[in-house]
C-alpha atoms as a PDB file:
ATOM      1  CA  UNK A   1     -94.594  23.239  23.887  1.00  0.00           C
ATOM      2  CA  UNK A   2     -93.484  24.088  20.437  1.00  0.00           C
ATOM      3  CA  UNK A   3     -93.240  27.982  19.291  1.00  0.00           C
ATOM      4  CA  UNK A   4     -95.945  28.986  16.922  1.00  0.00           C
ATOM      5  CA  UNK A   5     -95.159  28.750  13.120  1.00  0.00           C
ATOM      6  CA  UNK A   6     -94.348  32.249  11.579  1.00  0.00           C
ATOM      7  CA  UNK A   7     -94.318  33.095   8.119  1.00  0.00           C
ATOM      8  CA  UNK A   8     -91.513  35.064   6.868  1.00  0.00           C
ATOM      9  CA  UNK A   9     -93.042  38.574   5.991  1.00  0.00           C
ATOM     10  CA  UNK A  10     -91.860  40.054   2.144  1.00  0.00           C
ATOM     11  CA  UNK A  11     -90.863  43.027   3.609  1.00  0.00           C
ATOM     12  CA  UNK A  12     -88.892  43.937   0.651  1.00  0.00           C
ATOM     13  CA  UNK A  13     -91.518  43.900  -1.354  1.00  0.00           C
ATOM     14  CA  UNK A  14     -93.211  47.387   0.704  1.00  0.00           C
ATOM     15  CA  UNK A  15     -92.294  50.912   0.655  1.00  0.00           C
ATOM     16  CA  UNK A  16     -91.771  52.503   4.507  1.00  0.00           C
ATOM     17  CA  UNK A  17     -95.033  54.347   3.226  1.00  0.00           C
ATOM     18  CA  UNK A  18     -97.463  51.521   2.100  1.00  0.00           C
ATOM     19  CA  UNK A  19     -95.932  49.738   5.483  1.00  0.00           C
ATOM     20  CA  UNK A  20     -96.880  53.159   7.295  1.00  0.00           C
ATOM     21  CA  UNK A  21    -100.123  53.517   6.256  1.00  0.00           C
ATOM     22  CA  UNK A  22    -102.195  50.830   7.620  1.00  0.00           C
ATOM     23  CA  UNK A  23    -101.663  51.380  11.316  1.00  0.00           C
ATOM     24  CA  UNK A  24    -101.611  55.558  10.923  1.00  0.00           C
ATOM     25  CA  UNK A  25    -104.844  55.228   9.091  1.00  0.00           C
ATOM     26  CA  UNK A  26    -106.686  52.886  11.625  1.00  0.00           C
ATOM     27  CA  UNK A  27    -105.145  55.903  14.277  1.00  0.00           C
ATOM     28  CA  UNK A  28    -106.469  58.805  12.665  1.00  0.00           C
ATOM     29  CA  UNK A  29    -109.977  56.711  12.792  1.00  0.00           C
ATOM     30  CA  UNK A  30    -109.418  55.970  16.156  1.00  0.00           C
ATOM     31  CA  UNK A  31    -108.879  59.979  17.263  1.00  0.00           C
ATOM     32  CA  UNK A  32    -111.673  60.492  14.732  1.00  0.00           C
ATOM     33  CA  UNK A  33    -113.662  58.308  16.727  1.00  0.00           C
ATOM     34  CA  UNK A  34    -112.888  59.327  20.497  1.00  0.00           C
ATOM     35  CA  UNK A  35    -112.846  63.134  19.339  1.00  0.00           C
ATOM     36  CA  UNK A  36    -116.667  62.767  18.174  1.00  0.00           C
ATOM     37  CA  UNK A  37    -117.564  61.058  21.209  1.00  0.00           C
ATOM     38  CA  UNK A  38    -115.902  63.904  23.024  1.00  0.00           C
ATOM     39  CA  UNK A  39    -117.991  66.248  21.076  1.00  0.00           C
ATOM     40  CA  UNK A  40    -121.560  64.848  21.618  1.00  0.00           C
ATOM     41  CA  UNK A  41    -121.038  63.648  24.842  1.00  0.00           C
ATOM     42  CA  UNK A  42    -118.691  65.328  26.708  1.00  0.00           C
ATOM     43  CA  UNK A  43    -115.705  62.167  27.212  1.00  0.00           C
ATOM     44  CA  UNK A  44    -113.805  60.410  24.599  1.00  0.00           C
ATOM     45  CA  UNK A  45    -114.840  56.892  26.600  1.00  0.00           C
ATOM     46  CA  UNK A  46    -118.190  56.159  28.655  1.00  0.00           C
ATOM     47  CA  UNK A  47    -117.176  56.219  32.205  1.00  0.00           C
ATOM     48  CA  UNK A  48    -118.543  53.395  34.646  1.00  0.00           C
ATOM     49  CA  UNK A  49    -119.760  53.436  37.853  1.00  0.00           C
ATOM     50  CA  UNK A  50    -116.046  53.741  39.429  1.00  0.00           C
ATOM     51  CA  UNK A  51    -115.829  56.970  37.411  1.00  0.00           C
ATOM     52  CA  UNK A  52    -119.362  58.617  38.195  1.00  0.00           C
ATOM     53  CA  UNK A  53    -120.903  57.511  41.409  1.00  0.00           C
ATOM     54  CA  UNK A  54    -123.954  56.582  41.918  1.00  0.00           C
ATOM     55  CA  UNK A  55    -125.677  53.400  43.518  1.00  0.00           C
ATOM     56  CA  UNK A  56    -125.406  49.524  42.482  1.00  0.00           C
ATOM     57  CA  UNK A  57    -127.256  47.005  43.551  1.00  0.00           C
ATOM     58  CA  UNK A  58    -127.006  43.226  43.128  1.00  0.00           C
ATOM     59  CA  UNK A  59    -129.984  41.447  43.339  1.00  0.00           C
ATOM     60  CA  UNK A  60    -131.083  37.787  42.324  1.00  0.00           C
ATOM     61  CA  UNK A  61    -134.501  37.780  40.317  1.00  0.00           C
ATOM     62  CA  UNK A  62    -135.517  34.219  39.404  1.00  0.00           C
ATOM     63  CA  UNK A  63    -137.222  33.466  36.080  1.00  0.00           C
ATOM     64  CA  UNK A  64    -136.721  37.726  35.047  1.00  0.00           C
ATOM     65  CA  UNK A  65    -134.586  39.003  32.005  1.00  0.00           C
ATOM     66  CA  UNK A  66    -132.684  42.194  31.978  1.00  0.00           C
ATOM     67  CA  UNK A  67    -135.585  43.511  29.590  1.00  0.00           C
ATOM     68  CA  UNK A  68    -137.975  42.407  32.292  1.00  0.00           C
ATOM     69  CA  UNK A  69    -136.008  44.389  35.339  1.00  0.00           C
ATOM     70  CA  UNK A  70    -135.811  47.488  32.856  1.00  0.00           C
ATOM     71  CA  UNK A  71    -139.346  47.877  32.568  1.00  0.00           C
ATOM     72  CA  UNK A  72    -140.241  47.354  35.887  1.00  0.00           C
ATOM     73  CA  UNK A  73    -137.344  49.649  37.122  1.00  0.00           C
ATOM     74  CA  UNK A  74    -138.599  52.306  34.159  1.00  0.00           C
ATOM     75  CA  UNK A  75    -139.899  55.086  36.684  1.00  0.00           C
ATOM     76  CA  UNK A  76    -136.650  55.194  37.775  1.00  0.00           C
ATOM     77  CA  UNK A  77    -132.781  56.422  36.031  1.00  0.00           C
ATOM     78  CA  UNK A  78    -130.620  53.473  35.828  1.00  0.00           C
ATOM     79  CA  UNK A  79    -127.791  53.766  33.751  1.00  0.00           C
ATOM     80  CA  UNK A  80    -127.126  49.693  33.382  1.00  0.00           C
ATOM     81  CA  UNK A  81    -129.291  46.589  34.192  1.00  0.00           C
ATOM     82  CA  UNK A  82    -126.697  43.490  33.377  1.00  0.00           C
ATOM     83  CA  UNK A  83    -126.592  39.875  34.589  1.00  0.00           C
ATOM     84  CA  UNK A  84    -124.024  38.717  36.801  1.00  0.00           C
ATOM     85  CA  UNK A  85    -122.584  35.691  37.774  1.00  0.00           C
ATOM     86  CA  UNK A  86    -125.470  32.975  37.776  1.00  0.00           C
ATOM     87  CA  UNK A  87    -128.556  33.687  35.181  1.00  0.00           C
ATOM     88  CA  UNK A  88    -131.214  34.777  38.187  1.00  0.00           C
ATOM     89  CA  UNK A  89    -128.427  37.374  39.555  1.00  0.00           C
ATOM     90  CA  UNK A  90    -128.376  41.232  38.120  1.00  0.00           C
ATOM     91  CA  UNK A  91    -127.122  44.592  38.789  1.00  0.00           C
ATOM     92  CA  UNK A  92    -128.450  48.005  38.309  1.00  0.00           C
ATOM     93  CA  UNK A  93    -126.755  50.487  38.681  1.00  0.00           C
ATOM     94  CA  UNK A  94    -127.885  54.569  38.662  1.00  0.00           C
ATOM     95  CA  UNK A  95    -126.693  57.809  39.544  1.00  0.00           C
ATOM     96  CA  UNK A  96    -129.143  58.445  42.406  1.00  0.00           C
ATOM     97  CA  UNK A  97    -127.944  57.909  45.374  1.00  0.00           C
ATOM     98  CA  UNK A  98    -131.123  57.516  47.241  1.00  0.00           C
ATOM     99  CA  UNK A  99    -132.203  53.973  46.174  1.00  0.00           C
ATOM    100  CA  UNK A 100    -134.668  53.603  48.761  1.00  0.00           C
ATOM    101  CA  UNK A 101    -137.864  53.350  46.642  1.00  0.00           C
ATOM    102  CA  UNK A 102    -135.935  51.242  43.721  1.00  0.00           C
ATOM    103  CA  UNK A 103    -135.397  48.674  46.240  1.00  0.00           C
ATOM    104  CA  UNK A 104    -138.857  48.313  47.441  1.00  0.00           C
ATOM    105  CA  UNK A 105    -139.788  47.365  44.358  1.00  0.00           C
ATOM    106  CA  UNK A 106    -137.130  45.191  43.885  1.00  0.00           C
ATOM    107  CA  UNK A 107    -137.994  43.760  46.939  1.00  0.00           C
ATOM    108  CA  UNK A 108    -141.621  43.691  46.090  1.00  0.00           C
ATOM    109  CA  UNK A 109    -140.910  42.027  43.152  1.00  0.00           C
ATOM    110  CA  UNK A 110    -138.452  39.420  44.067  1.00  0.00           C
ATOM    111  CA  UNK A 111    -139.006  39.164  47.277  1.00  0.00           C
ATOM    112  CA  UNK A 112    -137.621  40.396  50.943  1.00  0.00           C
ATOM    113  CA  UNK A 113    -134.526  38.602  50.555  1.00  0.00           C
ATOM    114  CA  UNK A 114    -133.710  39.616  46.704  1.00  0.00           C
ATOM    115  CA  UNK A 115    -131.052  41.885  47.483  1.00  0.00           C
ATOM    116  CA  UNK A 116    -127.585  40.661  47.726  1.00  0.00           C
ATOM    117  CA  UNK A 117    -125.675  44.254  48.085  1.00  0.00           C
ATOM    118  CA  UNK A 118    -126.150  48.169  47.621  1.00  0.00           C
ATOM    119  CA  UNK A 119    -122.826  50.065  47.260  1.00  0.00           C
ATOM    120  CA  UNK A 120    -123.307  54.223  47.081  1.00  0.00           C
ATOM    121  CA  UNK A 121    -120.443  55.986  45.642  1.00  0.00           C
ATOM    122  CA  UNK A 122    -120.238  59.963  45.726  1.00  0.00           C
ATOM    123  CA  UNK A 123    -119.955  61.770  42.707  1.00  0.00           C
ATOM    124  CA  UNK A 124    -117.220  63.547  44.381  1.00  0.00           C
ATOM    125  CA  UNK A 125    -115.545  60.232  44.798  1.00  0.00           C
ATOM    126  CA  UNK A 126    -116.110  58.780  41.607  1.00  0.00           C
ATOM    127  CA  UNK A 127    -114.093  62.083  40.267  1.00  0.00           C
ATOM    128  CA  UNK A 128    -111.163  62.126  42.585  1.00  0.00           C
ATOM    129  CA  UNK A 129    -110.844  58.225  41.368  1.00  0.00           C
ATOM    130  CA  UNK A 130    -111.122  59.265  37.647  1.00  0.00           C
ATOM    131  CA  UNK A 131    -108.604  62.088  37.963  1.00  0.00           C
ATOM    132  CA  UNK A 132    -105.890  59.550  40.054  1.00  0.00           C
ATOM    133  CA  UNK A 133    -106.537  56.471  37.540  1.00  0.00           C
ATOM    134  CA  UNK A 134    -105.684  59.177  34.316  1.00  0.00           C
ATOM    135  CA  UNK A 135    -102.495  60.193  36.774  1.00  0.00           C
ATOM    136  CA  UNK A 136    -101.256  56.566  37.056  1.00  0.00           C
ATOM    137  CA  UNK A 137    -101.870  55.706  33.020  1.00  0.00           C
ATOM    138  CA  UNK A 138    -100.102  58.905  32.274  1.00  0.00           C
ATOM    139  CA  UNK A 139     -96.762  58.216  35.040  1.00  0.00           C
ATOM    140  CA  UNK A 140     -96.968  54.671  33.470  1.00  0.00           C
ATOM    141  CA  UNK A 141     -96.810  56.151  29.602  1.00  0.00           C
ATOM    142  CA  UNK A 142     -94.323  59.136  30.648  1.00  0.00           C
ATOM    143  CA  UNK A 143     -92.013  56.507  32.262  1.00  0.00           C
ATOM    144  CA  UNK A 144     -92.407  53.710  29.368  1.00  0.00           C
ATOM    145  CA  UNK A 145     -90.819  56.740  27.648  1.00  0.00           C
ATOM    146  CA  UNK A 146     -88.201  57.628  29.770  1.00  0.00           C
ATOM    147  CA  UNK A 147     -86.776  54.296  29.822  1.00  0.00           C
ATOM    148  CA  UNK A 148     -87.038  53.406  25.955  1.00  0.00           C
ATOM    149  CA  UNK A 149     -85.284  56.946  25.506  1.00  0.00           C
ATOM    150  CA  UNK A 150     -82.750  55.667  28.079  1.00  0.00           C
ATOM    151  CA  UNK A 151     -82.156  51.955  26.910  1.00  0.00           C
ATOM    152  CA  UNK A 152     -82.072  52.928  22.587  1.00  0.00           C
ATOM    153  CA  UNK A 153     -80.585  56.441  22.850  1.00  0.00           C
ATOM    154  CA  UNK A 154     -81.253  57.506  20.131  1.00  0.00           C
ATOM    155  CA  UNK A 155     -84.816  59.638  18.703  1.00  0.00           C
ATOM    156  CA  UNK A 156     -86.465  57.308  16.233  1.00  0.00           C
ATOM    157  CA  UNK A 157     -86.568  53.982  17.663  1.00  0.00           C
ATOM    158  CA  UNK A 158     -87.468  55.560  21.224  1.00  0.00           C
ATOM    159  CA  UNK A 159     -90.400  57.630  19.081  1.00  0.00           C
ATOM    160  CA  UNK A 160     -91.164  54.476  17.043  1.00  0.00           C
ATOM    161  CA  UNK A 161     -91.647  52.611  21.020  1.00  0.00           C
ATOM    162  CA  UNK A 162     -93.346  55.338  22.215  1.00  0.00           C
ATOM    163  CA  UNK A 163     -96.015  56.206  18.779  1.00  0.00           C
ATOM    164  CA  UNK A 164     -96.472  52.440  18.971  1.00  0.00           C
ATOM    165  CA  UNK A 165     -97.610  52.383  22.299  1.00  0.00           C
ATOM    166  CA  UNK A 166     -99.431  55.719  21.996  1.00  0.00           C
ATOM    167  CA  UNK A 167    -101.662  54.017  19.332  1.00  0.00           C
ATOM    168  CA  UNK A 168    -101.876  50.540  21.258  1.00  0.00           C
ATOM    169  CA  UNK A 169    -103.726  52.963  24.046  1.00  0.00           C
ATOM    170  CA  UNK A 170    -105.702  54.751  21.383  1.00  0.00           C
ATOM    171  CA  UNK A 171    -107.122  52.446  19.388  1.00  0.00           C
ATOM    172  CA  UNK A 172    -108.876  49.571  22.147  1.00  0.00           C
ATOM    173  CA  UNK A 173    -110.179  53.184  24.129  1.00  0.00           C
ATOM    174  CA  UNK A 174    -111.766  53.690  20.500  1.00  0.00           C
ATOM    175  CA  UNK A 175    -112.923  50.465  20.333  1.00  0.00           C
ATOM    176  CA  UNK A 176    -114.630  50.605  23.984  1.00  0.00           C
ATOM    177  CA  UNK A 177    -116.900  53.318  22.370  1.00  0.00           C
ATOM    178  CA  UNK A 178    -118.114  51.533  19.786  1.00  0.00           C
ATOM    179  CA  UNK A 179    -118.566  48.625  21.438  1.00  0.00           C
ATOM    180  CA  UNK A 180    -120.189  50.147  24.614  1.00  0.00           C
ATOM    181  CA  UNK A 181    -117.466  48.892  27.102  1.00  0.00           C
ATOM    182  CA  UNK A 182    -117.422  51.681  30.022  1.00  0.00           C
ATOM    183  CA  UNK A 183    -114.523  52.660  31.473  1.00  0.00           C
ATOM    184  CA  UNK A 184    -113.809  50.983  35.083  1.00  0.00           C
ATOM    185  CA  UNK A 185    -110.872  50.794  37.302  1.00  0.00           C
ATOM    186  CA  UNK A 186    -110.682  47.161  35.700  1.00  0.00           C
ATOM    187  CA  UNK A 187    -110.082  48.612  32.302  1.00  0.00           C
ATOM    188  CA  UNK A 188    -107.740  50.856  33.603  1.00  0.00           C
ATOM    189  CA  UNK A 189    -105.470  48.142  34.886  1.00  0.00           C
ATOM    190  CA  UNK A 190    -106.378  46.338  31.346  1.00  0.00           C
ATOM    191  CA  UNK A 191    -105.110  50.008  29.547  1.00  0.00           C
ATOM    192  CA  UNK A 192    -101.692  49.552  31.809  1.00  0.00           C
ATOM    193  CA  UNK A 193    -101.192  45.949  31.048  1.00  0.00           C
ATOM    194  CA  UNK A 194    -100.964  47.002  27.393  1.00  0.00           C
ATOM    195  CA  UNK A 195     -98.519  49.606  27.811  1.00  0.00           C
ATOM    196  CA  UNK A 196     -96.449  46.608  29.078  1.00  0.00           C
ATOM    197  CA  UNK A 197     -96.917  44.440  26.019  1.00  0.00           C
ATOM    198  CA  UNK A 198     -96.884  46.602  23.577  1.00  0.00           C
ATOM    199  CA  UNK A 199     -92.872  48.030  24.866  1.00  0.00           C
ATOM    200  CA  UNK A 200     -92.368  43.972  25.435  1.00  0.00           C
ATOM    201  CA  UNK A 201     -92.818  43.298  21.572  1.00  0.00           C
ATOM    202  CA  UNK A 202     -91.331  46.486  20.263  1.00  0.00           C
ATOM    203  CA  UNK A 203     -88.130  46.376  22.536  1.00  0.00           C
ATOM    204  CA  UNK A 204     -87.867  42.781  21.492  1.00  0.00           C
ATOM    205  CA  UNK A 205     -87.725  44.221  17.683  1.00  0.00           C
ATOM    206  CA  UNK A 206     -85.378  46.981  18.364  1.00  0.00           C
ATOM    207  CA  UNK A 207     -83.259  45.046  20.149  1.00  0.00           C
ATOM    208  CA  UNK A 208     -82.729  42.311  17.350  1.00  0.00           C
ATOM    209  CA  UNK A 209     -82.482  44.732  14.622  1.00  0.00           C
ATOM    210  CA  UNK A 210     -80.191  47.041  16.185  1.00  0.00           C
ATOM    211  CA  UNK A 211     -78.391  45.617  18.984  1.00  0.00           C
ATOM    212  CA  UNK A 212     -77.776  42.269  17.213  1.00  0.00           C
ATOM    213  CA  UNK A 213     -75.040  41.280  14.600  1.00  0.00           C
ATOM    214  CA  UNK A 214     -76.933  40.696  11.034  1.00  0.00           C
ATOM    215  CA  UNK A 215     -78.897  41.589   8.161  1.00  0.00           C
ATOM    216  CA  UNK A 216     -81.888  43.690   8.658  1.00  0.00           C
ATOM    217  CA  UNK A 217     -84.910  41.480   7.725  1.00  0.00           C
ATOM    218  CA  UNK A 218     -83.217  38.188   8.928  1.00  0.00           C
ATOM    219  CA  UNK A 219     -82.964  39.858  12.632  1.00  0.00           C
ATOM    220  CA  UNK A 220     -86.832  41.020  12.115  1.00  0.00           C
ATOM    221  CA  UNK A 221     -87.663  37.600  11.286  1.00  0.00           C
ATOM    222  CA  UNK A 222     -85.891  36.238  14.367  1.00  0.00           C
ATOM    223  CA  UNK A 223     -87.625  39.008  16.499  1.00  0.00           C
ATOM    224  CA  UNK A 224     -91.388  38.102  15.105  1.00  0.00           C
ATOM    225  CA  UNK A 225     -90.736  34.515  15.727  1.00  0.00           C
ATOM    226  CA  UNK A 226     -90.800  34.975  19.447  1.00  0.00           C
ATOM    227  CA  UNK A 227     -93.154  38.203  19.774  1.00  0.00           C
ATOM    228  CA  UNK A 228     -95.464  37.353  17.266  1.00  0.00           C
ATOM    229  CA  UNK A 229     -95.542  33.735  19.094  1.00  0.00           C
ATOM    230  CA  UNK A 230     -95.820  35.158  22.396  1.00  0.00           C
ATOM    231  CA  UNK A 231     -99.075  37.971  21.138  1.00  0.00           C
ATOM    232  CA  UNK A 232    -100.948  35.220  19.733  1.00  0.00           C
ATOM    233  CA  UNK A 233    -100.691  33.048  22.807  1.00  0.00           C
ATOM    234  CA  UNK A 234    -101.434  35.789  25.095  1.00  0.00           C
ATOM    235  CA  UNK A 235    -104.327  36.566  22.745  1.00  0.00           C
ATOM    236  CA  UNK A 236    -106.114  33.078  22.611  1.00  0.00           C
ATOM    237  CA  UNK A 237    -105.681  33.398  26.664  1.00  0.00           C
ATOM    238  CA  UNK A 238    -107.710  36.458  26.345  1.00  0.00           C
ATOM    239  CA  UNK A 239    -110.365  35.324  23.694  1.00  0.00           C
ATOM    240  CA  UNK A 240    -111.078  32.205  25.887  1.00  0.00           C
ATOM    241  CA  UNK A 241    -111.272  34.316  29.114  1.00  0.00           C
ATOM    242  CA  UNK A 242    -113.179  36.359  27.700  1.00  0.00           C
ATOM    243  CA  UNK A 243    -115.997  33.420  25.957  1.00  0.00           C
ATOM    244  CA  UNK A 244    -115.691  32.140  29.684  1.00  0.00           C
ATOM    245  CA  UNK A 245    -116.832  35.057  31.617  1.00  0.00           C
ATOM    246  CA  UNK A 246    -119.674  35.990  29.095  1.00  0.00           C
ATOM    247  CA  UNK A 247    -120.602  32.380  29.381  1.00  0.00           C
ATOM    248  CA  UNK A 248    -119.903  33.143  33.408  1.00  0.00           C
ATOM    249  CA  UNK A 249    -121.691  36.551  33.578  1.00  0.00           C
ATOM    250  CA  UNK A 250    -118.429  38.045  35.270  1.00  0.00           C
ATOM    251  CA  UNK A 251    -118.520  41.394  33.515  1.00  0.00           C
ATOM    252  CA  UNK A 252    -115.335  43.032  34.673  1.00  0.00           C
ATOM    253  CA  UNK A 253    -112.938  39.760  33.794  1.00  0.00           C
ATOM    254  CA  UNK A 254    -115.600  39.635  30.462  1.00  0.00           C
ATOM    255  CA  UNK A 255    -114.157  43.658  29.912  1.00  0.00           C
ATOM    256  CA  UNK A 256    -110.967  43.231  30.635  1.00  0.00           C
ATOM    257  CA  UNK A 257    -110.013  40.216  28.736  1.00  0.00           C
ATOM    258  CA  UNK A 258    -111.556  42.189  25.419  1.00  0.00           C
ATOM    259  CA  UNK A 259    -109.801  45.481  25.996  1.00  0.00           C
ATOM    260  CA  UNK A 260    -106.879  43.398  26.223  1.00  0.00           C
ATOM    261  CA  UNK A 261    -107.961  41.371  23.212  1.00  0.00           C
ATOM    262  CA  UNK A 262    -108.124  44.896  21.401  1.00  0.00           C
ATOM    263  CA  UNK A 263    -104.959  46.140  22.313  1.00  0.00           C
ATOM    264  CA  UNK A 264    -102.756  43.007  21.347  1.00  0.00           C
ATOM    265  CA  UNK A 265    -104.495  42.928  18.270  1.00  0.00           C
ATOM    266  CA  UNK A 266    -103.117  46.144  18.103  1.00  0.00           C
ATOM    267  CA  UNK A 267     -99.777  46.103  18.797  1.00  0.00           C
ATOM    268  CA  UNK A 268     -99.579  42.996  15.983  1.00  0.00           C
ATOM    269  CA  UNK A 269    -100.061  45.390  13.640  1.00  0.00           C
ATOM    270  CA  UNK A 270     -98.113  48.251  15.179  1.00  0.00           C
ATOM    271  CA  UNK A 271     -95.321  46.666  15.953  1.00  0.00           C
ATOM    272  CA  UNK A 272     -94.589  44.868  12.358  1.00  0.00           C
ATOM    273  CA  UNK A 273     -95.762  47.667   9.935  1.00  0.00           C
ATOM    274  CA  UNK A 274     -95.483  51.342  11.955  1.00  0.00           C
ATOM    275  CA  UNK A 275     -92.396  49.997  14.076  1.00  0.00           C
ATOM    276  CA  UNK A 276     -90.536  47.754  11.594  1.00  0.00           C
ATOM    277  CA  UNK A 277     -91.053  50.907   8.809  1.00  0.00           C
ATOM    278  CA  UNK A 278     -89.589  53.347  10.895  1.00  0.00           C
ATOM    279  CA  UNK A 279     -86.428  51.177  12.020  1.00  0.00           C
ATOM    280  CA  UNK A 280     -85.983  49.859   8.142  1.00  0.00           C
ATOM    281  CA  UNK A 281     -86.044  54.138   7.480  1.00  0.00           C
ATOM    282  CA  UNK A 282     -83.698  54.913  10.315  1.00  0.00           C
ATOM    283  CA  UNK A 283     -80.613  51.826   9.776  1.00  0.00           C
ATOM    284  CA  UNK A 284     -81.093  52.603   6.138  1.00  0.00           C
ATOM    285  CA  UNK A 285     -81.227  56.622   5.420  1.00  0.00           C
ATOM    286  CA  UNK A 286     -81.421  57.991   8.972  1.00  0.00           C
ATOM    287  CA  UNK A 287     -78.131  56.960  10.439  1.00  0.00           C
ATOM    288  CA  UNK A 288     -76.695  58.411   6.927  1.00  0.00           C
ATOM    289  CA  UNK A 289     -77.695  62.057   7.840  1.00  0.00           C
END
């Protein structure tokens, strides 16, 4: 398999500022973003039903849409009605946690044998799960830091790591609000998996450029060759996995796959404009001072 064709960026040609800019700007939006969310609704990022409790059932309702099941659920709170798996199957979920009426009509409905599952989930539970998933991100981040600080030894390119990665984490959790993706132990594991790629690609740059014998932008060159090549592949994984499990009705591989599709997306842009800017500032004037 041949490595993907990557144009040599005119680096020269930019200022560390107008390189800068870009990424810190599309940030700032980002915090804008999460902060107003914050503000009107009381979190940054809509939690799911791992976060909140509640009930979810899974039902199958033949020849029904989700517009359907919401009006015939209407009497009732239900925070999601979404088709899973095959077109006839659904799930509701709702943060009651005495379902017994909802799934009598259900039942009455579709049938005796329309249900498939009901899981219940205490609030309490749904909490303690939040609070522990927000403790493993932030051990994950605190320890990506810890060993960038250890491996470069030196401030800027461990801060340029870490404020890459910071907005790699930012901006898809900014993205799931505007797109309406909740937040789920799934897209917790998808948050962690792009702490991983985005210190993959931006070790892979600080290594070439200042472990490595030779001039500045030839060694960047060398390092976006492979990283950019191996972003873009992981990204085309994720766009088709995530076409697939729309197509599918799997919503949590459907989530996943565009969180990730967010973050890499991401961390192209952080890692060749913030990152490369504030190496190209620190093997230039930095190590001067």
């Amino acid at each position: 398999m041949g490595r993907i064709d990557v144009e040599r960026v005119p680096y020269e040609d930019y200022s560390n500022r107008q390189l800068i800019a870009v990424p810190l700007a599309i940030l700032a939006v980002a915090i804008g973003v999460l902060a107003l969310a914050y503000l009107l609704t009381g979190t940054p990022v809509a939690l799911g039903f791992d976060f909140t409790g509640g009930t979810s059932i899974q039902f199958t309702a033949d020849d029904a849409s989700a517009d359907d099941i919401r009006g015939q659920l209407s009497g009732f709170e239900t925070e999601s009605v979404r088709s899973i798996g095959f077109e006839s199957d659904y799930e509701v979920e709702t943060q009651l946690e005495q379902t017994a009426e909802m799934e009598s009509v259900i039942e009455q409905e579709y049938g005796d044998d329309a249900i498939q599952s009901v899981e219940t989930r205490s609030a309490q539970f749904g909490s303690d799960t939040q609070r522990e998933a927000l403790l493993g991100v932030a051990i994950a981040f605190v320890g990506m830091s810890v060993l960038v600080a250890v491996i470069f030894r030196s401030l800027v390119p461990s801060l340029a790591v870490v404020a890459s990665a910071f907005s790699d984490i930012v901006v898809p959790l900014a993205l799931m609000r505007v797109f309406g993706i909740e937040l789920s132990l799934g897209a917790v594991a998808a948050l962690l998996m792009i702490i991983g790629y985005s210190v993959d690609s931006d070790i892979l740059l600080n290594n070439h450029i200042l472990k490595r014998h030779g001039e500045f932008y030839e060694s960047a060159y060398r390092a976006m060759r492979t990283g950019v090549s191996m972003t873009l592949t992981s990204l085309s994984a994720m766009i088709t996995m995530a076409v697939v499990s729309r197509l599918l009705g799997i919503p949590l591989l459907d989530d996943v796959a565009l969180i990730l599709t967010f973050g890499l997306a991401t961390d192209l842009l952080n890692t060749y404009m913030l990152n490369i800017s504030l190496l190209r500032w620190y093997k230039y004037e930095g190590v001067k001072r």
